[in-house]
Protein backbone atom coordinates (compact mmCIF):
# COMPACT_ATOMS: atom_id res chain seq x y z
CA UNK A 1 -3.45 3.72 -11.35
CA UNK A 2 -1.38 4.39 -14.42
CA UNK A 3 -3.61 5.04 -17.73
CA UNK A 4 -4.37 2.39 -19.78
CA UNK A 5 -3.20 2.27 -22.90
CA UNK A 6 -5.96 0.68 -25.47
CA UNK A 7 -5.37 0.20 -29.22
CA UNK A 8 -1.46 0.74 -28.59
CA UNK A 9 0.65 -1.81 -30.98
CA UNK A 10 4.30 -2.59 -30.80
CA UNK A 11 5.57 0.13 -33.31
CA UNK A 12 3.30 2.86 -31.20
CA UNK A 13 4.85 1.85 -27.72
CA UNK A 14 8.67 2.09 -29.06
CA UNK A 15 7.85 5.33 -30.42
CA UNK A 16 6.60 6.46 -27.01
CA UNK A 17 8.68 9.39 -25.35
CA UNK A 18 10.53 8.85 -22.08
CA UNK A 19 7.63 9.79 -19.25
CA UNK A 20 8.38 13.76 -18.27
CA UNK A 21 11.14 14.17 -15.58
CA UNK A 22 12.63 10.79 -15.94
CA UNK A 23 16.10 10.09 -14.90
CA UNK A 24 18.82 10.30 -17.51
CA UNK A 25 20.04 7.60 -19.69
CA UNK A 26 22.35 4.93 -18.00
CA UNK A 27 21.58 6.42 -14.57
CA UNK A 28 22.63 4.08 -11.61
CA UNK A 29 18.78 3.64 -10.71
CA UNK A 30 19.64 3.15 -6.74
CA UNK A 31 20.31 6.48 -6.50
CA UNK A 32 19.32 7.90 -3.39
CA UNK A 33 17.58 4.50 -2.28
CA UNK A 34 16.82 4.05 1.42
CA UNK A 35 19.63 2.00 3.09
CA UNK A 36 17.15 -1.01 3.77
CA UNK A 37 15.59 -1.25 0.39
CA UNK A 38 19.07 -1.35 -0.78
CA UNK A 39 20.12 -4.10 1.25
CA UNK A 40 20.33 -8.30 -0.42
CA UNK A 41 17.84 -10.34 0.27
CA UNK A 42 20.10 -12.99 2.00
CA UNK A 43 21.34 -9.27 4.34
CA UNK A 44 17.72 -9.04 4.81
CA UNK A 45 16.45 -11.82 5.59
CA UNK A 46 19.86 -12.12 8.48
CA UNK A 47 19.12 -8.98 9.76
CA UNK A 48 15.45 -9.41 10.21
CA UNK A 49 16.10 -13.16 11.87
CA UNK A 50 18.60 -11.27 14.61
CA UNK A 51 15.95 -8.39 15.04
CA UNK A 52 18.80 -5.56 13.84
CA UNK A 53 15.90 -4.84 11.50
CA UNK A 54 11.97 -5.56 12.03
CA UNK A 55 9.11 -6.27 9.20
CA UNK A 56 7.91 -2.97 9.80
CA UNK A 57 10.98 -0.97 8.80
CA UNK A 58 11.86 -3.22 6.20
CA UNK A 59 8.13 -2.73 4.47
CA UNK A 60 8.26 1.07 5.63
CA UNK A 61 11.69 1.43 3.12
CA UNK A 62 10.02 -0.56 0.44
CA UNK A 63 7.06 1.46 -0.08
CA UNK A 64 8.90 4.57 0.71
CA UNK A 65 11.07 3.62 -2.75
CA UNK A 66 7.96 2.34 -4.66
CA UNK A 67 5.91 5.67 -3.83
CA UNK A 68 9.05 7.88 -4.93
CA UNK A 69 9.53 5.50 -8.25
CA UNK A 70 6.18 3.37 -9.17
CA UNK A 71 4.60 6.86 -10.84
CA UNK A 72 7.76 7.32 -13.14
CA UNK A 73 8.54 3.25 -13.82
CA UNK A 74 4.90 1.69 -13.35
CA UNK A 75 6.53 -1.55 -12.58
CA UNK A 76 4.20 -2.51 -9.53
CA UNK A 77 -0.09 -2.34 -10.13
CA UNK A 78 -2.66 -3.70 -8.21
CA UNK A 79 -0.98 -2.01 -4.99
CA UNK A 80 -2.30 -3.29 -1.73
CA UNK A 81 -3.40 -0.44 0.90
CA UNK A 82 -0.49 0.59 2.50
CA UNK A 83 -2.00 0.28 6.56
CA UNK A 84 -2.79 -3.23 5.71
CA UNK A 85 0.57 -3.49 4.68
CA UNK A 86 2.07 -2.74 7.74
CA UNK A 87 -0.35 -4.10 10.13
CA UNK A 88 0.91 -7.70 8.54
CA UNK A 89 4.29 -6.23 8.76
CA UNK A 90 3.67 -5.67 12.57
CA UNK A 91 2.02 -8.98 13.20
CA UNK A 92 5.75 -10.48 12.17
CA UNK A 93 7.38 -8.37 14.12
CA UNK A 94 5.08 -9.70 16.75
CA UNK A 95 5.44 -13.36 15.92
CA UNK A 96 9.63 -12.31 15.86
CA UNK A 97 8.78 -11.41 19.22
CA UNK A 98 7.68 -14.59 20.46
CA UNK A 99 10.89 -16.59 18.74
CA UNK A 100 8.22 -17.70 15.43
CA UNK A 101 9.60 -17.21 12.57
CA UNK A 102 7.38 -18.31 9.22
CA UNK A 103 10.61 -18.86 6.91
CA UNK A 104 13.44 -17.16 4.58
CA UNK A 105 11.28 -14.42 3.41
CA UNK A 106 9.87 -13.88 6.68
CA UNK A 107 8.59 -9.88 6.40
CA UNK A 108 9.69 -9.11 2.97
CA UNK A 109 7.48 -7.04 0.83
CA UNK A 110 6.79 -8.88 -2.02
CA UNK A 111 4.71 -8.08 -5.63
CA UNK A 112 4.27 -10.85 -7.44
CA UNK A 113 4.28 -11.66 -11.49
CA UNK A 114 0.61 -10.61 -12.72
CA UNK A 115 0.13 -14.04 -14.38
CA UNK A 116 0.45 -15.82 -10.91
CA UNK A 117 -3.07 -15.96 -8.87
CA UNK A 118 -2.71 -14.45 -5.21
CA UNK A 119 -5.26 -14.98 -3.30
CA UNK A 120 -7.35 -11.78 -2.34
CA UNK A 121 -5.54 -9.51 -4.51
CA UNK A 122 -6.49 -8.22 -8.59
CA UNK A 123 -4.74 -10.77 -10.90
CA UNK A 124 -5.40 -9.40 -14.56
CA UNK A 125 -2.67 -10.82 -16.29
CA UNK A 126 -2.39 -7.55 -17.99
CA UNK A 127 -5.95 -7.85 -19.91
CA UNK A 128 -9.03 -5.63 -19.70
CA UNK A 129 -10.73 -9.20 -19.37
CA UNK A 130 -9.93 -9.65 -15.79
CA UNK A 131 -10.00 -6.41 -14.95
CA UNK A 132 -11.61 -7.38 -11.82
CA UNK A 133 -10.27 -11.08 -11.32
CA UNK A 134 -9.92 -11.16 -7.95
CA UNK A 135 -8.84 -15.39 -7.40
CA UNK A 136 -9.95 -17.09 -4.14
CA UNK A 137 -6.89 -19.46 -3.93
CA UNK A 138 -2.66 -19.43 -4.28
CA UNK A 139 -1.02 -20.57 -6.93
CA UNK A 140 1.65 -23.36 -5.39
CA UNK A 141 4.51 -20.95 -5.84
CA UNK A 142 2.58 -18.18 -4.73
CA UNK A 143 1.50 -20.37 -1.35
CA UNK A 144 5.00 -21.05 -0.67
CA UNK A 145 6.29 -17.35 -0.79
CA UNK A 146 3.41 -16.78 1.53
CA UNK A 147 4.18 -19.70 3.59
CA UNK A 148 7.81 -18.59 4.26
CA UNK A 149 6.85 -14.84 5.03
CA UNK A 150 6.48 -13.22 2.83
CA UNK A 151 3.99 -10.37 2.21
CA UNK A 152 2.45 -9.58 -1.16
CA UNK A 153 2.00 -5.82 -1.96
CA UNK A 154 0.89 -5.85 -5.12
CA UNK A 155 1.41 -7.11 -8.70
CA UNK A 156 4.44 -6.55 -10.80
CA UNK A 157 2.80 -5.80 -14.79
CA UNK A 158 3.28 -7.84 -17.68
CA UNK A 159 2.32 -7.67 -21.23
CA UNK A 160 -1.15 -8.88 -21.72
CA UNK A 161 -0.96 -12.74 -21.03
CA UNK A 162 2.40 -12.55 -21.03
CA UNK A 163 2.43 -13.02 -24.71
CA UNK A 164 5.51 -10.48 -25.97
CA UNK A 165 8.88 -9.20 -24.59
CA UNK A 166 7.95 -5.59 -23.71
CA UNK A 167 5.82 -4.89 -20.36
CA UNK A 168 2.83 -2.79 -21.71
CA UNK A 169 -0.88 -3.78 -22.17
CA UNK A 170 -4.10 -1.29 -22.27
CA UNK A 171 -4.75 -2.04 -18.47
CA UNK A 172 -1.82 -0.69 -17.39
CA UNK A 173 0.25 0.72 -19.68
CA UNK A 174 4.28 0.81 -19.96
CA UNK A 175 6.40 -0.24 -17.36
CA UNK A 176 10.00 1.78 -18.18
CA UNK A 177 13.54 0.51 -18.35
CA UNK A 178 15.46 0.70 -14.51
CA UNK A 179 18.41 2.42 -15.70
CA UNK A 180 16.33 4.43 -19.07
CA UNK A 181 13.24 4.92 -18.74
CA UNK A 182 13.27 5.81 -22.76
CA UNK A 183 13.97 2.50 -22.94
CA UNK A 184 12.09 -1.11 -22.83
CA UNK A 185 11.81 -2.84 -20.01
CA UNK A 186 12.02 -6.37 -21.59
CA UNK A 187 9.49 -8.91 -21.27
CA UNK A 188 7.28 -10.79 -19.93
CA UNK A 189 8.75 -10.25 -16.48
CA UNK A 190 9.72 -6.54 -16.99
CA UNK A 191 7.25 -5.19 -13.68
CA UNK A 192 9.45 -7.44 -11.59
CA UNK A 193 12.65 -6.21 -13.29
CA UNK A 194 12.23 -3.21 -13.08
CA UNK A 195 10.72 -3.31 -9.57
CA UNK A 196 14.12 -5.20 -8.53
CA UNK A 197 16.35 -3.21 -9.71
CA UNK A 198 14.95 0.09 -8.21
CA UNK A 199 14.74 -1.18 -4.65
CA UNK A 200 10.88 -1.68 -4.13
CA UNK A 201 11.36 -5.13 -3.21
CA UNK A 202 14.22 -7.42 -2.21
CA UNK A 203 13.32 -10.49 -4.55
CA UNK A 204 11.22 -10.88 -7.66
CA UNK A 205 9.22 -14.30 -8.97
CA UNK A 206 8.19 -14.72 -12.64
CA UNK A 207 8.03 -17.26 -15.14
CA UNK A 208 9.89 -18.50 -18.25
CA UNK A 209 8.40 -19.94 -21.59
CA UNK A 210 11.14 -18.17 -23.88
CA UNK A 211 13.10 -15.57 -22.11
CA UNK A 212 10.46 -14.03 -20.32
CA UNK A 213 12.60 -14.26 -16.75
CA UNK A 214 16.08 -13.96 -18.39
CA UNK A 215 15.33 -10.80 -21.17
CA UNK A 216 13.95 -8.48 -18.67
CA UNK A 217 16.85 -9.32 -16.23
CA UNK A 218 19.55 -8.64 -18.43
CA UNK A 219 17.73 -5.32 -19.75
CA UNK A 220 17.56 -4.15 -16.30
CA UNK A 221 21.12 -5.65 -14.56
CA UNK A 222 19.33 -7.88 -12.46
CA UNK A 223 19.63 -11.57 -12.45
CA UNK A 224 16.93 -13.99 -13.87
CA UNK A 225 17.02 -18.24 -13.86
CA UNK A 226 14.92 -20.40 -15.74
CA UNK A 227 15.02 -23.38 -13.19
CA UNK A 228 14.79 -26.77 -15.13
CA UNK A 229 11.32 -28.52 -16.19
CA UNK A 230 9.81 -30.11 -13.22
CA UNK A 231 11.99 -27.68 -10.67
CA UNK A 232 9.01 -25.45 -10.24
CA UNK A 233 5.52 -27.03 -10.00
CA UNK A 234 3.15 -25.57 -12.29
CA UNK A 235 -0.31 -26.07 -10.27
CA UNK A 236 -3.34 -25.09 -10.75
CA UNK A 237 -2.79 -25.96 -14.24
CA UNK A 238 -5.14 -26.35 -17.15
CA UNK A 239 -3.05 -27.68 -19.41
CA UNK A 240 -0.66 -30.41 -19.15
CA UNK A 241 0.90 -29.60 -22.49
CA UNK A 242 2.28 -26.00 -22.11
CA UNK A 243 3.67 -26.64 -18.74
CA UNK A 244 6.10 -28.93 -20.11
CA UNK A 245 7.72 -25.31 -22.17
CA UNK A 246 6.89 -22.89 -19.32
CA UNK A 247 7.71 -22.50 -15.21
CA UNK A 248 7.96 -20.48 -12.38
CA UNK A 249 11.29 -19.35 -11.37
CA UNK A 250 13.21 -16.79 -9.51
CA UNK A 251 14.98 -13.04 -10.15
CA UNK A 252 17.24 -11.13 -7.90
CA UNK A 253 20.23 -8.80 -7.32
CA UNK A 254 22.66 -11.07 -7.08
CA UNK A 255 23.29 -14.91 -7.32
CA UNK A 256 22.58 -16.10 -3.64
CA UNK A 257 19.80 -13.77 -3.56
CA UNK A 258 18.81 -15.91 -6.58
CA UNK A 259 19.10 -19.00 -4.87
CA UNK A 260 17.46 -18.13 -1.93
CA UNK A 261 13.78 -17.61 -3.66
CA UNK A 262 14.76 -20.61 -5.59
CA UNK A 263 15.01 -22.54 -2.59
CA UNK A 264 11.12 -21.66 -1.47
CA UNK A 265 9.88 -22.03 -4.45
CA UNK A 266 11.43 -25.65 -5.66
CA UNK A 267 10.15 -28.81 -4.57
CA UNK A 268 7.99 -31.77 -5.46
CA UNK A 269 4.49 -31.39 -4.92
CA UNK A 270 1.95 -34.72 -5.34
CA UNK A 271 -0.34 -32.84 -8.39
CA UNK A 272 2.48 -32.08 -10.22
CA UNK A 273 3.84 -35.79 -11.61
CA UNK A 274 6.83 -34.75 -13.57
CA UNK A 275 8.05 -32.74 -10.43
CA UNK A 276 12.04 -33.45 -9.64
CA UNK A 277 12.00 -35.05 -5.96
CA UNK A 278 14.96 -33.24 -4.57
CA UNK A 279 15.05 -31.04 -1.36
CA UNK A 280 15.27 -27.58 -2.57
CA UNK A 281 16.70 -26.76 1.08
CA UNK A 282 20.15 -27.19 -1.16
CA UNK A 283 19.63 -23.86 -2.72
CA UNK A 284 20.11 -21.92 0.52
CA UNK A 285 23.36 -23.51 0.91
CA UNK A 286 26.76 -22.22 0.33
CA UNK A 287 27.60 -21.47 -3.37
CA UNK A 288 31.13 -21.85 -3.18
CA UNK A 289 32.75 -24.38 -5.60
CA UNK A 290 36.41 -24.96 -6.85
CA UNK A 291 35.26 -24.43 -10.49
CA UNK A 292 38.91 -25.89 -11.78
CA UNK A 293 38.56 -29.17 -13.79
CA UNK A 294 34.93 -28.27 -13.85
CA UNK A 295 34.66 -29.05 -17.75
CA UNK A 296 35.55 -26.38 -20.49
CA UNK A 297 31.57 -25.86 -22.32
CA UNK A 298 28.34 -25.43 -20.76
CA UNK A 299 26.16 -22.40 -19.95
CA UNK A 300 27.39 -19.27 -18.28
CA UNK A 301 25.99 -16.12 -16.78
CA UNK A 302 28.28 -13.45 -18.75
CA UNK A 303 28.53 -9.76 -18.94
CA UNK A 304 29.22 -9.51 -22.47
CA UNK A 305 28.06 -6.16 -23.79
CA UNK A 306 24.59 -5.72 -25.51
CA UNK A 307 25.02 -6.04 -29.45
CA UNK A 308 21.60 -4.66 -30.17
CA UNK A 309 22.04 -0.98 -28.60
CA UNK A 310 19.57 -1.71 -25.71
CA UNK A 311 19.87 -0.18 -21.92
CA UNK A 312 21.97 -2.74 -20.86
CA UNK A 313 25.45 -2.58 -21.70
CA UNK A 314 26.42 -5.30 -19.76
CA UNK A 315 23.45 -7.80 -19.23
CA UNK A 316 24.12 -9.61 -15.95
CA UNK A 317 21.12 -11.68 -16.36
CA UNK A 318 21.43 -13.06 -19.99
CA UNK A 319 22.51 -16.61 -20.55
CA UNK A 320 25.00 -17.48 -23.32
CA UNK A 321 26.66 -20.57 -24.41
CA UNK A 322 30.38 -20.37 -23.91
CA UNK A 323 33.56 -21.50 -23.04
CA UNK A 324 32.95 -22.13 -18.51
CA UNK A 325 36.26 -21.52 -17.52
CA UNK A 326 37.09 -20.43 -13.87
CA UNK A 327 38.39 -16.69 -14.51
C-alpha cells in the first residue's frame, strides 16, 4: 500500500518531487505495454466474445501492467488478491465455454472510482474514516458493470470525498500524471485516469459534480463524459438534492470505447424518479453520422492545446464551447 500522506495541503502536494525513477516528461505512457492491455475496449470485448482471447489472458495482461506501473503512478488501491482474480477470470472463460456470456464487459478487469460502494471490497472514499469500510451491497452502476462481466480488481483513488481536483488524500497518497508523473493527475477521477491511460484496465467509471470526469481525462489524454442529469441513476442515495449536480458516468481511450460503458451503465431504474426512460442499448450502436447541416454552435470534444502549462498539451478529454463544424 502506498504511504499515506497525513497533514499534506494543496501547496505541500504541488511542491512534491516526481517519485524516484519516473518516466520522463511527455513520455508516451504505453510504452512497452502488453499487446492485450493495449487493446480498445470495443477490440476487447470482440475478441473475448469469438474466444481469440479468454478472461484469463486478458486479466493476466492487466495486472501484469498494473504490477509494473501501480508502485510508480498509485492510481489503483484497495487491490484485490491476484488468485482470486483469476479464478473469476477462469470461471468466464468457463461460462465462454458453455456459449454464456454475462454482457459487454464480460472478463474485463475493472477498478472502480473509490466513491462508488462495491460490494466485498474497501471503499474509503479516500478518508482515514473508512479506512476499513468494507459495504455489503452495489451501488446501481456498480451492479450493472458487475452484471455485464465485469470483474472489479480494486479501487481507482480519489481525493478525500472527492472534494478537490488533484488525486491525493492521507490514506493513500498521490496518484501521478500518465504521461509526467511530476505532474497532477487532475481530479476527482485522476486513479481512473491515470489507470486508463497506462493500460491497467480497458475502461474507467467515475463521477461528475464539476469536472471531476472531464479534468482528469484531459490531463491524462483519455476521454471523460458527463452523461446528462437523470442518464445515470444515482442510487443508494442520501440526498435527493446533490444528485440533481452530480452522476455517474463513463471514461475511456477513445469515443466508442466511451460509449460502450455508457451503454451499461445508462438506464432508468424505478428508485431513481427523475431517471430518462430511454434504452441505453443505443450507445453500443454505430457512431457514424453525416455531421453536415448539423448546426454551427454546440459543445465539442477539441484538442486545443493546454493554456495553463499542464501535462496535457492537447487535452482530448476537455469540453469547450465552440463553433461544431464537420472538419
Amino acid at each position: 500500500m502506498h504511504d499515506g500522506i497525513s497533514g499534506m495541503t494543496r501547496r505541500t502536494f504541488l511542491a512534491a518531487p516526481a517519485v524516484a525513477g519516473t518516466t520522463p516528461a511527455f513520455a508516451r505512457p504505453t510504452t512497452g505495454v502488453d499487446p492485450v492491455a493495449a487493446m480498445g475496449a470495443v477490440e476487447l470485448a470482440d475478441a473475448i466474445r469469438k474466444r481469440r482471447i479468454s478472461s484469463r489472458e486478458a486479466m493476466a495482461a492487466h495486472l501484469r501492467q498494473t504490477d509494473r506501473l501501480n508502485p510508480r503512478f498509485n492510481a489503483i488501491v484497495s487491490r484485490v488478491d491476484p488468485d482470486r482474480l483469476l479464478r473469476q477470470a477462469a470461471a468466464l472463460d468457463a461460462d465462454a465455454a458453455k456459449g454464456r456470456f454475462h454482457g459487454p464487459l464480460h472478463g474485463f478487469p475493472h477498478a472502480v472510482k473509490d466513491t462508488a460502494p462495491v460490494r466485498g471490497i474497501r471503499s474509503t472514499q479516500g478518508s482515514p474514516l473508512l479506512r476499513d469500510h468494507v459495504p455489503a451491497e452495489d451501488s446501481l452502476v456498480v451492479a450493472r458493470m458487475r452484471a455485464a462481466g465485469a470483474i472489479f480488481v480494486g479501487k481507482t483513488n480519489v481525493p478525500e470525498f472527492a472534494l478537490g481536483s488533484h488525486s491525493f488524500n492521507p490514506l493513500f497518497g498521490i496518484t501521478r500524471n500518465a504521461w509526467n508523473p511530476a505532474k497532477t493527475a487532475g481530479g476527482s477521477t485522476g486513479g481512473g485516469a491515470v489507470a486508463l491511460a497506462l493500460g491497467m484496465v480497458p475502461l474507467a467509471d467515475g463521477s461528475d459534480f464539476g469536472g471531476s470526469l472531464r479534468n482528469p481525462a484531459g490531463w491524462n489524454h483519455v476521454f471523460g463524459f458527463r452523461p446528462s442529469f437523470g442518464r445515470v441513476p444515482s442510487v443508494p442515495s442520501s440526498d435527493v438534492f446533490w444528485q440533481n449536480f452530480a452522476t455517474a458516468g463513463p471514461m475511456a481511450r477513445s469515443v466508442r470505447d466511451l460509449a460502450l460503458l455508457l451503454s451499461v451503465q445508462a438506464g432508468p431504474d424505478r428508485r431513481a424518479p427523475f431517471a430518462l426512460p430511454d434504452d441505453p442499448a443505443v450507445f453500443a450502436g454505430s457512431l457514424a453520422r453525416d455531421w453536415k447541416g448539423a448546426g454551427s454552435a454546440g459543445w465539442a470534444i477539441w484538442t486545443a492545446r493546454c493554456r495553463w502549462r499542464t501535462a496535457c498539451s492537447t487535452p482530448a478529454g476537455v469540453l469547450s464551447k465552440r463553433s461544431a463544424r464537420s472538419e
